[in-house]
C-alpha atoms as a PDB file:
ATOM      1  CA  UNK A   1      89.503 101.808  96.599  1.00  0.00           C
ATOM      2  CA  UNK A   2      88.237 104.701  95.504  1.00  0.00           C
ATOM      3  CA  UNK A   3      90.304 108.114  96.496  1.00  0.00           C
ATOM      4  CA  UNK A   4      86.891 109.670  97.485  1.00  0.00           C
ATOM      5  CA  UNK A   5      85.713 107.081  99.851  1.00  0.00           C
ATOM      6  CA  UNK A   6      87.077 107.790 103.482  1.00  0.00           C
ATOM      7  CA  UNK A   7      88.317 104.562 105.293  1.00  0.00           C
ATOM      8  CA  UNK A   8      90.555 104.569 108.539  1.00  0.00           C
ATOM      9  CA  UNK A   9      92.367 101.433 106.914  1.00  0.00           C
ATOM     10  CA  UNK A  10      94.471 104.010 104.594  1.00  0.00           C
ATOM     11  CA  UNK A  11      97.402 101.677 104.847  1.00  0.00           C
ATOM     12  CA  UNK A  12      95.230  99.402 102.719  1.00  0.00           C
ATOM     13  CA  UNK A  13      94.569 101.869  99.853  1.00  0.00           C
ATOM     14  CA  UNK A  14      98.509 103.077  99.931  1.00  0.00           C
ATOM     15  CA  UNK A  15      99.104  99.307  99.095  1.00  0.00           C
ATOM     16  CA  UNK A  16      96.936  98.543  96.632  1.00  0.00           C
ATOM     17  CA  UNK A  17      95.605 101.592  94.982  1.00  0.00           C
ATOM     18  CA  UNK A  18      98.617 103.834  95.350  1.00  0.00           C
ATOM     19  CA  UNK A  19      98.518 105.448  92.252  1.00  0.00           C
ATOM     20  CA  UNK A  20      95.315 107.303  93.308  1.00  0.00           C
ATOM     21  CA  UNK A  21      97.582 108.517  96.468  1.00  0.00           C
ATOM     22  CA  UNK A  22      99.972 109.290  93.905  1.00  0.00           C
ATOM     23  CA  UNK A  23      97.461 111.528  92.045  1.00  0.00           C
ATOM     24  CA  UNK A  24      95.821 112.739  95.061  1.00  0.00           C
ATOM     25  CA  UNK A  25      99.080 114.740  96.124  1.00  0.00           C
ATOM     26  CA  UNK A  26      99.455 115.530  92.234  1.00  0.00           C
ATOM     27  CA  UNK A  27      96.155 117.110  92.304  1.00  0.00           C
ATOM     28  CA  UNK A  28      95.890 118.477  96.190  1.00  0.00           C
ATOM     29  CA  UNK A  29      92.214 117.332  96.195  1.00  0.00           C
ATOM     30  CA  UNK A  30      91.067 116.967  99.717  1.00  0.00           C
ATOM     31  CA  UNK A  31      94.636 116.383 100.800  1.00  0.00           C
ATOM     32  CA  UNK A  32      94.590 117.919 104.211  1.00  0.00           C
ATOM     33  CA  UNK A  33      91.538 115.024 105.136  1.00  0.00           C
ATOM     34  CA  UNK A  34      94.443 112.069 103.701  1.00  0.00           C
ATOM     35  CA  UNK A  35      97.393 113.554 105.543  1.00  0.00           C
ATOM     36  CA  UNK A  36      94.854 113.508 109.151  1.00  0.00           C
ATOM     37  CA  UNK A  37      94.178 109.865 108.279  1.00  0.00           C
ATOM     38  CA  UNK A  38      97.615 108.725 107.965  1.00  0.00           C
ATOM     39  CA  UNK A  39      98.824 110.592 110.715  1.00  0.00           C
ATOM     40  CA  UNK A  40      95.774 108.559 113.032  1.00  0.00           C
ATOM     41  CA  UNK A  41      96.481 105.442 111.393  1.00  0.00           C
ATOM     42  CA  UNK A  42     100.535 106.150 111.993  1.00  0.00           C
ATOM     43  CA  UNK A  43      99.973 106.837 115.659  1.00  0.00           C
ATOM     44  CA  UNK A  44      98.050 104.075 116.442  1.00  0.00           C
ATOM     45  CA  UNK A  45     100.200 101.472 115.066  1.00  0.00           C
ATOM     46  CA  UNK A  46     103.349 103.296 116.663  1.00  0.00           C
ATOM     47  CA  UNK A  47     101.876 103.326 119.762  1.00  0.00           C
ATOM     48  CA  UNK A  48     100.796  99.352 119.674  1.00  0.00           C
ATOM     49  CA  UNK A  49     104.463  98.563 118.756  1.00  0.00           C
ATOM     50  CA  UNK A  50     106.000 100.765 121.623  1.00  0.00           C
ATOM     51  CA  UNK A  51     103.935  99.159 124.104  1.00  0.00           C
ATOM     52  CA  UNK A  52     105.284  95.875 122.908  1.00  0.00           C
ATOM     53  CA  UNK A  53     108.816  96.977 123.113  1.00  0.00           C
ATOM     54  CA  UNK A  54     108.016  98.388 126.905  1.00  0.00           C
ATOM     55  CA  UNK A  55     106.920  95.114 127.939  1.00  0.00           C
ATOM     56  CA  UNK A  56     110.224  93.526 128.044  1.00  0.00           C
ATOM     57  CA  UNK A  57     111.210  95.754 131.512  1.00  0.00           C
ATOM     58  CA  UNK A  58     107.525  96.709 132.843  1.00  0.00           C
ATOM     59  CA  UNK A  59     103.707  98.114 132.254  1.00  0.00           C
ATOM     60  CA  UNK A  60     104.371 101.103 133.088  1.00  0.00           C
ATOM     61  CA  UNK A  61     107.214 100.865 130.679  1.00  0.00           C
ATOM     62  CA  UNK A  62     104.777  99.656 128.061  1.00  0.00           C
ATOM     63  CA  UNK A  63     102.772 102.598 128.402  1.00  0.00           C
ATOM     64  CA  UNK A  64     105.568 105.524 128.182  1.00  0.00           C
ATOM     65  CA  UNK A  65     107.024 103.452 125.131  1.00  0.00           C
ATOM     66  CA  UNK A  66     103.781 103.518 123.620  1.00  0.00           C
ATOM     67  CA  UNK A  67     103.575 107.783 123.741  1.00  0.00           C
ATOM     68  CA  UNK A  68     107.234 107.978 122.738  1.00  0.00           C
ATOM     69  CA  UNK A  69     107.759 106.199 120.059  1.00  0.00           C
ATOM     70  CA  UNK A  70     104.596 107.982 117.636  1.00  0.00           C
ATOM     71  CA  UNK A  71     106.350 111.204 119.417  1.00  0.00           C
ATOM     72  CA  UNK A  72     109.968 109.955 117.873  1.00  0.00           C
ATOM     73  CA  UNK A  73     108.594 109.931 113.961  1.00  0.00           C
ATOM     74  CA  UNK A  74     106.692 113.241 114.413  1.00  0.00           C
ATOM     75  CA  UNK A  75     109.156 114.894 115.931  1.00  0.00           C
ATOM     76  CA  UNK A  76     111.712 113.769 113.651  1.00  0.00           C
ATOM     77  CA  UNK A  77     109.101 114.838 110.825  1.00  0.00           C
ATOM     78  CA  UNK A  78     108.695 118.346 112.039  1.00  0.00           C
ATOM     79  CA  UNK A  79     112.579 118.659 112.179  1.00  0.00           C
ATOM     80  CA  UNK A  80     113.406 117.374 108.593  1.00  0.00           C
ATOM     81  CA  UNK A  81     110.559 118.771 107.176  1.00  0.00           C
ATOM     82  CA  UNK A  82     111.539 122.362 106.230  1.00  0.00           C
ATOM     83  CA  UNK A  83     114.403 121.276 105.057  1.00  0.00           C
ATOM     84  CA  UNK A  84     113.082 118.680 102.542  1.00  0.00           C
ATOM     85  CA  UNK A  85     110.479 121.735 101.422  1.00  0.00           C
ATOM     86  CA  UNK A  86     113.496 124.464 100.993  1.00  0.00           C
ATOM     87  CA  UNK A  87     115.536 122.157  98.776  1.00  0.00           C
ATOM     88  CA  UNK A  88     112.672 121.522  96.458  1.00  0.00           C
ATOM     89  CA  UNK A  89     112.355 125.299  96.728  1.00  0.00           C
ATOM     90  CA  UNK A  90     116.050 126.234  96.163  1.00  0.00           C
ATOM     91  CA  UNK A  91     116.196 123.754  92.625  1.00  0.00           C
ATOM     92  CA  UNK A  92     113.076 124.951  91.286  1.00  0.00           C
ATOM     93  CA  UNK A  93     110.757 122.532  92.523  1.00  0.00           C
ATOM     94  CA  UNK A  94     106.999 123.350  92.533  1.00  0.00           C
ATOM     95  CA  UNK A  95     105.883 120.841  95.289  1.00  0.00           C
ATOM     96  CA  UNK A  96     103.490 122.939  98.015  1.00  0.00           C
ATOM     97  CA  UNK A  97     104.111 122.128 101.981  1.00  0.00           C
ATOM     98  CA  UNK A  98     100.638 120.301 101.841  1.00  0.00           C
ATOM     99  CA  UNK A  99     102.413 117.992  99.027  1.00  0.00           C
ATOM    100  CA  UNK A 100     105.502 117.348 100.461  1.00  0.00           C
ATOM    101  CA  UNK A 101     104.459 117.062 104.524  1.00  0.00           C
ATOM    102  CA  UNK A 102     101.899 113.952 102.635  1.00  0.00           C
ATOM    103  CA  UNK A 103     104.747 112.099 100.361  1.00  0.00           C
ATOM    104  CA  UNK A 104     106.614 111.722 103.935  1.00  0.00           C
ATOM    105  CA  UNK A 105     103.476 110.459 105.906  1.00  0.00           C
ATOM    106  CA  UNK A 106     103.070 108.048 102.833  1.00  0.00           C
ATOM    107  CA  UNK A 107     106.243 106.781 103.616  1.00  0.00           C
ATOM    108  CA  UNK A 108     106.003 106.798 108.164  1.00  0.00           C
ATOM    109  CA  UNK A 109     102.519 105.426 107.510  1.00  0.00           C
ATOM    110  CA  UNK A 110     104.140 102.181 105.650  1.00  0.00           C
ATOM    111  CA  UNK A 111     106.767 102.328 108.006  1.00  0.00           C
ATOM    112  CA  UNK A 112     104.518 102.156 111.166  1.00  0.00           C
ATOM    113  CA  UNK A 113     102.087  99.519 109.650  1.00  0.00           C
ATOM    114  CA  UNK A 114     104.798  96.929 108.515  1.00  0.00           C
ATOM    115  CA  UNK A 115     106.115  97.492 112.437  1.00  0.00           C
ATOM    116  CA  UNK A 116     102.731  96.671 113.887  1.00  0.00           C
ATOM    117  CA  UNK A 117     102.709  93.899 111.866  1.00  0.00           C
ATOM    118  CA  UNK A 118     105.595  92.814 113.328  1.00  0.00           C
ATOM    119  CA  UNK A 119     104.488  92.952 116.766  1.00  0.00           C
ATOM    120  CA  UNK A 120     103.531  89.111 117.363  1.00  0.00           C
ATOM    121  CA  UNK A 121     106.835  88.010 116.215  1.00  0.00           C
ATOM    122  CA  UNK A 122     108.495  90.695 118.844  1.00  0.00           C
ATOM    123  CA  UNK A 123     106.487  89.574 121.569  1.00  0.00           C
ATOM    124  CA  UNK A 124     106.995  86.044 120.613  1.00  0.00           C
ATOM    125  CA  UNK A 125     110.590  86.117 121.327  1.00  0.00           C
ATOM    126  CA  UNK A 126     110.281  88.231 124.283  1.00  0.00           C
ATOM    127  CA  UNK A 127     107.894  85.436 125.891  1.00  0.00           C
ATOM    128  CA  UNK A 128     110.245  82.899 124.482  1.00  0.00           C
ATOM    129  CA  UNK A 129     114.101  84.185 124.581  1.00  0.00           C
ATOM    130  CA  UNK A 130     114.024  86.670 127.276  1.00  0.00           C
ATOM    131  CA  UNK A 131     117.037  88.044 126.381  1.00  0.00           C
ATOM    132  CA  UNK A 132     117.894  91.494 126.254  1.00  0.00           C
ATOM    133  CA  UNK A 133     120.512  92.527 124.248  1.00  0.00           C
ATOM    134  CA  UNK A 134     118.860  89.889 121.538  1.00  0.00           C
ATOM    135  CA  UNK A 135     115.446  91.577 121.768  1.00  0.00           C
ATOM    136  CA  UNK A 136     116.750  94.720 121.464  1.00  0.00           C
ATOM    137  CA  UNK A 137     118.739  93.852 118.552  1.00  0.00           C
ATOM    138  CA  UNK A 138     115.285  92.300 116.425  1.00  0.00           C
ATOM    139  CA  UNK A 139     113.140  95.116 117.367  1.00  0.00           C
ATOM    140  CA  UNK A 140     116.554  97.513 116.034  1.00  0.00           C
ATOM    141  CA  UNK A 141     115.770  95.025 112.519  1.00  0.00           C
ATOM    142  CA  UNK A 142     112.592  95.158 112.434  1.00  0.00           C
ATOM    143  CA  UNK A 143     112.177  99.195 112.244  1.00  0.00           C
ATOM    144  CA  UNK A 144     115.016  99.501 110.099  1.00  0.00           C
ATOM    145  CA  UNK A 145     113.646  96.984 107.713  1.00  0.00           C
ATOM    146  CA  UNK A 146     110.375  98.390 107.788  1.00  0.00           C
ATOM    147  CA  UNK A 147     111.356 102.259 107.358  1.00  0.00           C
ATOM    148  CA  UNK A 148     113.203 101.187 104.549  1.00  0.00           C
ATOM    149  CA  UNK A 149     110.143  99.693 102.780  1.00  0.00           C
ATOM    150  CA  UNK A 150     108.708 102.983 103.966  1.00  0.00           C
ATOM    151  CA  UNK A 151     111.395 105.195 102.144  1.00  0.00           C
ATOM    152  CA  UNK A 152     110.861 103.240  99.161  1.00  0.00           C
ATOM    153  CA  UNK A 153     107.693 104.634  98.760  1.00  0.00           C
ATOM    154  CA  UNK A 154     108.766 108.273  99.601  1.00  0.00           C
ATOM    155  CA  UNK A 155     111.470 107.746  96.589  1.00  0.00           C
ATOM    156  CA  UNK A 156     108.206 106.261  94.141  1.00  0.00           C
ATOM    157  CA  UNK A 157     106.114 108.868  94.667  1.00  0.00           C
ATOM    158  CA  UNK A 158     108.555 111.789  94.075  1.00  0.00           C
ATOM    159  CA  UNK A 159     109.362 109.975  91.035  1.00  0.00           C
ATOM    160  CA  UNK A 160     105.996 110.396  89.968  1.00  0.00           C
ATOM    161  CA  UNK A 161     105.930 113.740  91.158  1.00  0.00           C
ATOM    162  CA  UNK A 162     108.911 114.349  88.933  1.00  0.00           C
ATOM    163  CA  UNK A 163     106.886 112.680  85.489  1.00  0.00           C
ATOM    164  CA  UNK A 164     104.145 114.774  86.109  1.00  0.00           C
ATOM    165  CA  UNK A 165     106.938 118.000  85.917  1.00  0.00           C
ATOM    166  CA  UNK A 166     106.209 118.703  89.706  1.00  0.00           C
ATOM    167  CA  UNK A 167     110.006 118.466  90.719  1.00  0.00           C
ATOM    168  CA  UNK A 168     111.556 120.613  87.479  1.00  0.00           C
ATOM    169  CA  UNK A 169     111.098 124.445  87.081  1.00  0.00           C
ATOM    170  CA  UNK A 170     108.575 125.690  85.379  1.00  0.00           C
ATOM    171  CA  UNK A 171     110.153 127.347  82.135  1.00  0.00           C
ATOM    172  CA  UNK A 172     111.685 123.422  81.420  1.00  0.00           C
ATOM    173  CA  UNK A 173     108.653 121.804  82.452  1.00  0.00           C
ATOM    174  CA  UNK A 174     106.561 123.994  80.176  1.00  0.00           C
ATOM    175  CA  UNK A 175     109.082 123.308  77.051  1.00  0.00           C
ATOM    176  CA  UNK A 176     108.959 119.514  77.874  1.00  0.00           C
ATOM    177  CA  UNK A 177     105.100 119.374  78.358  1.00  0.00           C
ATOM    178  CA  UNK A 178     104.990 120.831  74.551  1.00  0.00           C
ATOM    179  CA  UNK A 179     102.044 119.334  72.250  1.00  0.00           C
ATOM    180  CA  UNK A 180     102.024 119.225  68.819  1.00  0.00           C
ATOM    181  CA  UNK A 181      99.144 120.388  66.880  1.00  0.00           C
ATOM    182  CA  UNK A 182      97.769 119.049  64.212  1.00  0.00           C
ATOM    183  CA  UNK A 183      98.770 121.599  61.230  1.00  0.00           C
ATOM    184  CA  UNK A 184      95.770 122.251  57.805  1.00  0.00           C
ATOM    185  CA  UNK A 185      96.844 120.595  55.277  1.00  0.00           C
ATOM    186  CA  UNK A 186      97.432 122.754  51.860  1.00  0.00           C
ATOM    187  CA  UNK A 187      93.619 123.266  49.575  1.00  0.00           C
ATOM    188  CA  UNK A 188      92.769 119.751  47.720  1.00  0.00           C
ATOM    189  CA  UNK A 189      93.982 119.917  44.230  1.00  0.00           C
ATOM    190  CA  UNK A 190      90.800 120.073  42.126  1.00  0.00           C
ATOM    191  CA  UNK A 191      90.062 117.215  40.195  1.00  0.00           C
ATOM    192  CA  UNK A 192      92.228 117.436  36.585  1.00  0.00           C
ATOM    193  CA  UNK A 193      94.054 119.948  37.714  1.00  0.00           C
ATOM    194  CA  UNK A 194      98.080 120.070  38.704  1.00  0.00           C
ATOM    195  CA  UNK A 195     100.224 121.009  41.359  1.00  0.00           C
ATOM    196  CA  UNK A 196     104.180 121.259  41.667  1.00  0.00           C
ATOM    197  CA  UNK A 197     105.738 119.337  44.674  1.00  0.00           C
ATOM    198  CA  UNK A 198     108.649 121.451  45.701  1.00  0.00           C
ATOM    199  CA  UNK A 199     110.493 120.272  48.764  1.00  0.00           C
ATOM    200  CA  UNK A 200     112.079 122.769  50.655  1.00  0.00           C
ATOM    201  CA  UNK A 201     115.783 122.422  51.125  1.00  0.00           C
ATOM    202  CA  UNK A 202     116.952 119.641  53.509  1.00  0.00           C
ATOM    203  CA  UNK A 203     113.359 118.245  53.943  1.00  0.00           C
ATOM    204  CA  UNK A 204     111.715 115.421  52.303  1.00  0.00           C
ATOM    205  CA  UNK A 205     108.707 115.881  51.094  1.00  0.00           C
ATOM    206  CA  UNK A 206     105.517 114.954  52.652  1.00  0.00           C
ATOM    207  CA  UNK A 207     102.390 113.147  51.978  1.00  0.00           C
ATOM    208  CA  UNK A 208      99.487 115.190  51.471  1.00  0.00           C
ATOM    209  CA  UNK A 209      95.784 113.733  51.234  1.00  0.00           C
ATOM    210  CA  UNK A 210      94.002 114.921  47.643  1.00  0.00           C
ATOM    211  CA  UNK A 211      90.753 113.659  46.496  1.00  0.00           C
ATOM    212  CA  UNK A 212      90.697 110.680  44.474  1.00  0.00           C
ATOM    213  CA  UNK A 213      90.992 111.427  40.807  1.00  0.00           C
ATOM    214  CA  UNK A 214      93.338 114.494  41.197  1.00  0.00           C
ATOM    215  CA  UNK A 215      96.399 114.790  39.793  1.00  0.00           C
ATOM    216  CA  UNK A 216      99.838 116.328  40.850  1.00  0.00           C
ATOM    217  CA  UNK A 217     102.703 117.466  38.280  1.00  0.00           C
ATOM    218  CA  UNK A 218     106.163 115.730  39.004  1.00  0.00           C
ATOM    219  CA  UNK A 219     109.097 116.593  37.526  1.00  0.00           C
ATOM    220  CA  UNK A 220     111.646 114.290  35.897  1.00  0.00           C
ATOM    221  CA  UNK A 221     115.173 113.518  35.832  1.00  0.00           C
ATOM    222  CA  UNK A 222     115.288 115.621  32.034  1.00  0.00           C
ATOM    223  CA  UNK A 223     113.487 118.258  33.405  1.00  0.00           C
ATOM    224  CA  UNK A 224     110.449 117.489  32.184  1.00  0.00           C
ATOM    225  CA  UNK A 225     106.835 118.023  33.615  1.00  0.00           C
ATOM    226  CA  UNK A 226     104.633 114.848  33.609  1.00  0.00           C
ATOM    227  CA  UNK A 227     100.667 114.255  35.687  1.00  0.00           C
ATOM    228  CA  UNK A 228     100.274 111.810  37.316  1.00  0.00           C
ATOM    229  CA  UNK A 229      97.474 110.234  39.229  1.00  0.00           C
ATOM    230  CA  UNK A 230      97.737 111.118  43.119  1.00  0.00           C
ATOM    231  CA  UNK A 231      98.090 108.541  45.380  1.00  0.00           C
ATOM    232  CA  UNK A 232      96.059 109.137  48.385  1.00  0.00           C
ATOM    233  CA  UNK A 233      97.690 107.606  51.217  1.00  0.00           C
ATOM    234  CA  UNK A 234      95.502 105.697  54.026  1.00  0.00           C
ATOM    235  CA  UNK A 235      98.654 105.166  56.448  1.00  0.00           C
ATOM    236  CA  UNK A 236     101.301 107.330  57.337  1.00  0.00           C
ATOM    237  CA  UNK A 237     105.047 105.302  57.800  1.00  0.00           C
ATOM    238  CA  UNK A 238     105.148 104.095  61.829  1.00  0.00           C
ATOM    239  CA  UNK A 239     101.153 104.728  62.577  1.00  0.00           C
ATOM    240  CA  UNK A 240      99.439 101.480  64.007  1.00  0.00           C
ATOM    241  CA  UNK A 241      96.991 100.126  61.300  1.00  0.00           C
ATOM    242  CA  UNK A 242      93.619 101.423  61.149  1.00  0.00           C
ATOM    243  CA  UNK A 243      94.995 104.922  62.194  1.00  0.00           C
ATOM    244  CA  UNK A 244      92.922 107.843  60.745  1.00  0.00           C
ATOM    245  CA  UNK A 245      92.689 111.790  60.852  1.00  0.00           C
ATOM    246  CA  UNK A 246      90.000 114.546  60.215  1.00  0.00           C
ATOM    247  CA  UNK A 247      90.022 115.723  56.588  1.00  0.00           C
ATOM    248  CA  UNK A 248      92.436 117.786  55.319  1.00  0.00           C
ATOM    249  CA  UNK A 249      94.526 117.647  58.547  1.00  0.00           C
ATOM    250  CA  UNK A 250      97.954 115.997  59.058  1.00  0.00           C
ATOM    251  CA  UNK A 251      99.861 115.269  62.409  1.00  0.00           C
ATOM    252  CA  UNK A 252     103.016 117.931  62.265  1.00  0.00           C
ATOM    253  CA  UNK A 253     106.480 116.119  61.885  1.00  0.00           C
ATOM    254  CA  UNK A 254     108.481 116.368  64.161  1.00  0.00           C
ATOM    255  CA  UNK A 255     111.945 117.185  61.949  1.00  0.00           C
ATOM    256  CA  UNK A 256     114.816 117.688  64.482  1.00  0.00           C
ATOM    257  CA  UNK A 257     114.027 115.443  67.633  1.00  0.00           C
ATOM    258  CA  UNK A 258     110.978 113.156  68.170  1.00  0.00           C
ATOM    259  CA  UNK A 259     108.430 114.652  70.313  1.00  0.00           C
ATOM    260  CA  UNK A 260     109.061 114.691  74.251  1.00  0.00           C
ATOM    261  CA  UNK A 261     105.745 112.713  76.034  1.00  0.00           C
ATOM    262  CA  UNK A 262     104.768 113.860  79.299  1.00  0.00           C
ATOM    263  CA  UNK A 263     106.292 112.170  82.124  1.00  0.00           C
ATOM    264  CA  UNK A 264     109.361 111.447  79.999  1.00  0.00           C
ATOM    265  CA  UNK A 265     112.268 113.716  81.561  1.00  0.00           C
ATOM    266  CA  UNK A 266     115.753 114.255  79.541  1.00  0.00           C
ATOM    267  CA  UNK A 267     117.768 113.742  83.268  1.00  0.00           C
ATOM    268  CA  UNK A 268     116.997 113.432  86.802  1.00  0.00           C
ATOM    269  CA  UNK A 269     116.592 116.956  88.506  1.00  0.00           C
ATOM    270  CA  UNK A 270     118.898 118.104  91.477  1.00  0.00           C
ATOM    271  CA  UNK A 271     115.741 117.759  93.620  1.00  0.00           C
ATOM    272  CA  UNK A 272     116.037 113.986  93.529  1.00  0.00           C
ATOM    273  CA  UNK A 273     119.098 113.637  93.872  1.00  0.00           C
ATOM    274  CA  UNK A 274     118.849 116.159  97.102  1.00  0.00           C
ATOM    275  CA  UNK A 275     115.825 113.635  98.561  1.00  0.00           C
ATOM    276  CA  UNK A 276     118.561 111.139  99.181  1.00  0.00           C
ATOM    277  CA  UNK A 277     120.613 113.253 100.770  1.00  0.00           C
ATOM    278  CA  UNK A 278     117.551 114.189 103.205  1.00  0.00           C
ATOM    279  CA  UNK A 279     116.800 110.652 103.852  1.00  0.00           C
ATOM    280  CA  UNK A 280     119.737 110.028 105.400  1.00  0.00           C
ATOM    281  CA  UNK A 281     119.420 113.474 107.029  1.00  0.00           C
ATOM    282  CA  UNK A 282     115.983 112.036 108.136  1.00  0.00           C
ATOM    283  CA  UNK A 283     117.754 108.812 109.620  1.00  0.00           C
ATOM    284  CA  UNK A 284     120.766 110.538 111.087  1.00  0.00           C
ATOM    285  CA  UNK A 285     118.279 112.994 113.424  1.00  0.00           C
ATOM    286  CA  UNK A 286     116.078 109.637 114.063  1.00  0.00           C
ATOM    287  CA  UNK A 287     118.139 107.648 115.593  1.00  0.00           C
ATOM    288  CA  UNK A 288     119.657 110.561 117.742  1.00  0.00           C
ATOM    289  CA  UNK A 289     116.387 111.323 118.885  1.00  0.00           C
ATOM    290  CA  UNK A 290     115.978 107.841 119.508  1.00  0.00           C
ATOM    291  CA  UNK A 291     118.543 107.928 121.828  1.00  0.00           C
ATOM    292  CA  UNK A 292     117.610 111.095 123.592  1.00  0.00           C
ATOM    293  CA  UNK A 293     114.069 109.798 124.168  1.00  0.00           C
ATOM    294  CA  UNK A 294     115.224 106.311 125.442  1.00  0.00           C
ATOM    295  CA  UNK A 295     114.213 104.273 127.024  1.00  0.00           C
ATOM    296  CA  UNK A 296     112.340 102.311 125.102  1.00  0.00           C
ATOM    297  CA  UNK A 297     112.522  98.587 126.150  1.00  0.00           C
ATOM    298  CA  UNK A 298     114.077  98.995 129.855  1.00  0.00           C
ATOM    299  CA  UNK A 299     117.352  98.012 131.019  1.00  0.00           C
ATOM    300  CA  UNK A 300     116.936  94.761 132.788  1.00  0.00           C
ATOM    301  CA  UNK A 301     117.696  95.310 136.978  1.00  0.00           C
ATOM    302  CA  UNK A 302     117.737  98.779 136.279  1.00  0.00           C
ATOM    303  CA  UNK A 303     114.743 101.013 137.606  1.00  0.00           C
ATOM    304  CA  UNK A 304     111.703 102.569 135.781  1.00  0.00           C
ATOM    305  CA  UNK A 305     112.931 106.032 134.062  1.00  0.00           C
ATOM    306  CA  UNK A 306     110.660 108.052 132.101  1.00  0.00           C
ATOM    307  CA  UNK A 307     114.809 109.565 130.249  1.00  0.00           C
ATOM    308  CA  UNK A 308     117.899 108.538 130.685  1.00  0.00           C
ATOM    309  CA  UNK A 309     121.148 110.777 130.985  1.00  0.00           C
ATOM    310  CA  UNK A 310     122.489 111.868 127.349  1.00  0.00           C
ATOM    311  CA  UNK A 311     125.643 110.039 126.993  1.00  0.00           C
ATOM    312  CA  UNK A 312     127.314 108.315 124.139  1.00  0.00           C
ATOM    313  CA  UNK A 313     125.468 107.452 120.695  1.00  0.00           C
ATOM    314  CA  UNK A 314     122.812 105.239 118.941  1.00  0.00           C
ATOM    315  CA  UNK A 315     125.741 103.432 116.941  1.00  0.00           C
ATOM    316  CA  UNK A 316     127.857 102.808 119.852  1.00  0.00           C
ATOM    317  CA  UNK A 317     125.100 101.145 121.834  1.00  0.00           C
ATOM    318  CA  UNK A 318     124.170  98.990 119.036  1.00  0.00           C
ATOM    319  CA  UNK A 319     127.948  98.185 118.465  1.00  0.00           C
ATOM    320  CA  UNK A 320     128.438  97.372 121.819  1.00  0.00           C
ATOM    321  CA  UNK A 321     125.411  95.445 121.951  1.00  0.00           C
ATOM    322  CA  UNK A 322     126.210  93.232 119.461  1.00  0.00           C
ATOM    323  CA  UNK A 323     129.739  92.920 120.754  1.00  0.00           C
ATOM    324  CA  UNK A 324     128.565  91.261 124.572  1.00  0.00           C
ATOM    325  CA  UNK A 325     125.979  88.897 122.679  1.00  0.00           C
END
């Protein structure tokens, strides 16, 4: 798909065009438009899975489960945010808020979709195995499996970020991003006339093009100066055959270190290594929020509560959970 055609099925192009996602947040062009359709498309789909989680306890469980659980992402979103942004900052990154607020809504946009897509298996075992502490457990899977397909993509498109020298500072990214000119090439040797080869010191001497029919002088082991014909050469050593260049111009050697190509960075910069750091930042505030927010499925025999009381942890729950199964 092309990155210019608007579609509400976004998840679609993130699959299989995401390099044009990729280049979209390189490039910023009409960024703010991709970032409001993956934050629809993210709702949605969060919404359709809480209501399926609601529906183990009641309808109007369904339906407050449905608003919370879009509100549990973006709310975890606006928290982690800023701090994702001021450790880019702090290590020299060069990534705008517009840039970084889309990588992460790349990443909750897979995240919501593969859960949606998960949705007739959930409500096939809650018709089927009306259990609760099993139910809750799959559903538990099934996001954490599914935000870590989404975090995948977070991780691949900072890494592209980072080969396009978004994620380095700028005085390294403008040494690496160095391109060699092509250098002139010394006058062609007229024909019948001669010219000395001198290498200079520690360099070996290069080929240079001459027209057919000159000559160059080269000196021998007794000192002596001889002419002889000049070879012109048609291929330099490691160029793919059939490789030309303009008259009279040479590509410049590289003599110390071979050249750097773009996209090619010597290490990994502190800003990556920082992301996963913030992803489990990101997870650690999720899951307490998650628990804050709750319910989400229902306690069976217990009545309808829009919150709970704040007491004990995410972990604990799940811990204990899998303990009385």
């Amino acid at each position: 798909m092309s990155g210019e055609r608007p579609s509400p099925l976004v998840i679609e192009r993130i699959l299989r065009d995401r390099g044009s996602i990729w280049q979209q947040i390189v490039t910023e062009h009409d960024l703010n438009a991709l970032t409001v359709r993956m934050l629809t498309s993210s709702a949605i789909a969060l919404a359709c899975y809480g209501a399926v989680l609601g529906f183990f306890h009641s309808p109007l469980m369904a339906l407050t489960s449905a608003l919370k659980l879009p509100l549990l992402f973006l709310v975890t979103l606006a928290i982690c945010l800023p701090t994702l942004y001021l450790f880019n900052l702090v290590f020299g990154a060069r990534l705008s808020v517009r840039q970084s607020l889309a990588l992460v809504m790349v990443a909750i946009t897979v995240t919501s979709m593969l859960a949606v897509a998960f949705a007739p298996i959930s409500l096939f075992f809650l018709i089927t195995a009306n259990d609760y502490g099993f139910f809750k457990l799959l559903n538990v899977a099934i996001l954490t499996l599914s935000a870590l397909v989404g975090l995948r993509f977070l991780t691949g498109g900072m890494q592209v970020l980072n080969d396009h020298g978004l994620l380095a500072p700028e005085a390294v990214t403008a040494k690496v991003h160095e391109v060699s000119a092509p250098v002139p090439v010394p006058a062609a040797v007229p024909a019948g006339a001669t010219s000395a080869v001198t290498p200079a010191a520690g360099q070996s001497a290069e080929p240079v093009a001459v027209p057919a029919g000159a000559a160059v002088a080269e000196s021998t082991s007794n000192g002596a100066v001889t002419t002889v014909p000049a070879q012109v050469p048609t291929q330099l050593p490691g160029q793919p055959a059939g490789t030309s260049f303009p008259p009279g111009m040479l590509p410049q050697r590289q003599w110390n270190n071979a050249p750097v190509r773009r996209g090619e960075p010597t290490q990994r910069p502190a800003s990556m290594t920082l992301l996963y750091i913030w992803i489990l930042l990101f997870g650690f505030v999720g899951t307490q929020l998650a628990w804050t927010l709750r319910p989400f499925f229902g306690s069976p025999g217990e009545d309808f509560a829009f919150f709970r009381s704040i007491d004990g942890n995410f972990y604990a729950e799940i811990l204990r959970t899998i303990a009385n199964l």
